[in-house]
C-alpha atoms as a PDB file:
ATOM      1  CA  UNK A   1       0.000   0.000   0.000  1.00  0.00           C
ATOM      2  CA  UNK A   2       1.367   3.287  -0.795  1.00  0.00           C
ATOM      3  CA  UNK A   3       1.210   6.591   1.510  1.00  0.00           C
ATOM      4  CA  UNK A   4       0.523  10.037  -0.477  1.00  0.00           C
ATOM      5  CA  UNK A   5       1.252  13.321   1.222  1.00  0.00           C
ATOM      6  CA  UNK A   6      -0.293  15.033  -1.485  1.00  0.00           C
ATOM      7  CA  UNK A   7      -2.417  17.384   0.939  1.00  0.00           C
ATOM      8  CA  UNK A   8       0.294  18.139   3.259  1.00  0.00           C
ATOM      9  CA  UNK A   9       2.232  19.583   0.009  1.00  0.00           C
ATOM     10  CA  UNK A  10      -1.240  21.539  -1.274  1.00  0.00           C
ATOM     11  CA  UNK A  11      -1.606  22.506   2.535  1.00  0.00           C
ATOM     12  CA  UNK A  12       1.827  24.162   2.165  1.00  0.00           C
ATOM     13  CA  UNK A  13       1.585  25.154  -1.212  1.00  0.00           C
ATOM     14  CA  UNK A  14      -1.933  27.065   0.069  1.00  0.00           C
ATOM     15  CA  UNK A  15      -0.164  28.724   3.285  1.00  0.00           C
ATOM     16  CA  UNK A  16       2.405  29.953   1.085  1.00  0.00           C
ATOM     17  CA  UNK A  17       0.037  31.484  -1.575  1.00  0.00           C
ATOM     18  CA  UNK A  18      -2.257  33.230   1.053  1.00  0.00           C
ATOM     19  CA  UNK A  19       1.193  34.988   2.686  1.00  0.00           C
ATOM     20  CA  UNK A  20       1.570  36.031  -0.824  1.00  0.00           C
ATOM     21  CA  UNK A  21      -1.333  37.752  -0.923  1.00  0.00           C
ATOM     22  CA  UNK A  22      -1.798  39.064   1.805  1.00  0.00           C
ATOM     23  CA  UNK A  23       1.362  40.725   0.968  1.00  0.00           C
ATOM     24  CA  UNK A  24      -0.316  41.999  -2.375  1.00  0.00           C
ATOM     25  CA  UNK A  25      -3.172  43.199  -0.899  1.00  0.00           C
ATOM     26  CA  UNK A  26      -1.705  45.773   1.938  1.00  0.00           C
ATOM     27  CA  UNK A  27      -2.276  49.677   1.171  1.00  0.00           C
ATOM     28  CA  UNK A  28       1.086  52.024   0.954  1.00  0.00           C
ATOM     29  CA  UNK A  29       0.158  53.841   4.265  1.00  0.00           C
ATOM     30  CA  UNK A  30       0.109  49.936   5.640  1.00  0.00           C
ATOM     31  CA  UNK A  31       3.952  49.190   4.269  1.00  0.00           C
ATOM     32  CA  UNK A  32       5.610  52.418   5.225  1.00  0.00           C
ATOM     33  CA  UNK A  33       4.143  51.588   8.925  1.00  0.00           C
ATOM     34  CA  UNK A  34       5.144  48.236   8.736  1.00  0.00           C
ATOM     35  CA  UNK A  35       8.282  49.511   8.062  1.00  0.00           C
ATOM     36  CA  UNK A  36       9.188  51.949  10.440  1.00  0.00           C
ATOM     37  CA  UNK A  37       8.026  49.477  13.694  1.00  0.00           C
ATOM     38  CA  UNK A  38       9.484  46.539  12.334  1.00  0.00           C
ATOM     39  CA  UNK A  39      12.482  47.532  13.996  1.00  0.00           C
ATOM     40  CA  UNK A  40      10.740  48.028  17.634  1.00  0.00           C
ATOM     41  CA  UNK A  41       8.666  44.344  16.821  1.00  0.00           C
ATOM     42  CA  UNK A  42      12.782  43.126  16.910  1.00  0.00           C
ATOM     43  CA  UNK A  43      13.633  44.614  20.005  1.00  0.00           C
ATOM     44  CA  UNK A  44      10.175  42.383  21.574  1.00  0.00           C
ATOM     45  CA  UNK A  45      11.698  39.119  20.799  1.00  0.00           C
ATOM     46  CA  UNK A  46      12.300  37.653  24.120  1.00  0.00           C
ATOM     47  CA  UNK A  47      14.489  34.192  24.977  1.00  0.00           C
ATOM     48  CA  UNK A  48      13.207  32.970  28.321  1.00  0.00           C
ATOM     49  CA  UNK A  49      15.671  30.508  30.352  1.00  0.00           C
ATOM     50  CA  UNK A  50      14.070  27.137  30.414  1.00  0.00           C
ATOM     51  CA  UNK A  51      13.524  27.589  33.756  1.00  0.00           C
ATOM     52  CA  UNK A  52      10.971  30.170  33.402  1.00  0.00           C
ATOM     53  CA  UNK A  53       8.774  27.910  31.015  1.00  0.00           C
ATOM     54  CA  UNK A  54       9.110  24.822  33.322  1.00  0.00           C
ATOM     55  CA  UNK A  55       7.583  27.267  36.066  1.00  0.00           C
ATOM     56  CA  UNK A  56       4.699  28.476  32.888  1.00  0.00           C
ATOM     57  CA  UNK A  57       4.487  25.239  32.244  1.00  0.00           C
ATOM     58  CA  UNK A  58       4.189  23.975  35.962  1.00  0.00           C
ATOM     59  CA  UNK A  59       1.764  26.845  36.614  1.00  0.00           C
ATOM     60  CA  UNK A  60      -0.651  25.461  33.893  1.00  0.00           C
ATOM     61  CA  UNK A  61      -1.018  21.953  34.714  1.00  0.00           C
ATOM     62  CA  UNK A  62      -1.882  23.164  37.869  1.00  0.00           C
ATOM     63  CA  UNK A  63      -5.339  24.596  36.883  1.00  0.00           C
ATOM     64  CA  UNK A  64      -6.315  21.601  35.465  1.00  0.00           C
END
């Protein structure tokens, strides 16, 4: 028996297309203020030390 991934690929294929136009679809007012935060959105990545998502983590099961 053989094993197609044929909608995984389309599923990609689709994701892909949709950023695309998404892209195409955004006003020049919406790309120049893209633009001038995209800088600040870089300055909010964080990299938390495992420890604090074991405690996140922890604090979740918790509730249940």
């Amino acid at each position: 028996m053989d094993e197609t991934f044929t909608k995984t690929l389309n599923g990609i294929a689709n994701q892909a297309q949709m950023n695309e136009n998404a892209q195409e679809n955004l006003d020049a007012d919406e790309v120049i203020f893209y633009n001038s935060i995209r800088a600040d959105l870089d300055l909010l990545n964080r990299k938390p030390k495992l420890q604090t998502i074991h405690q996140i983590l922890d604090y979740s099961k918790s509730l249940r």
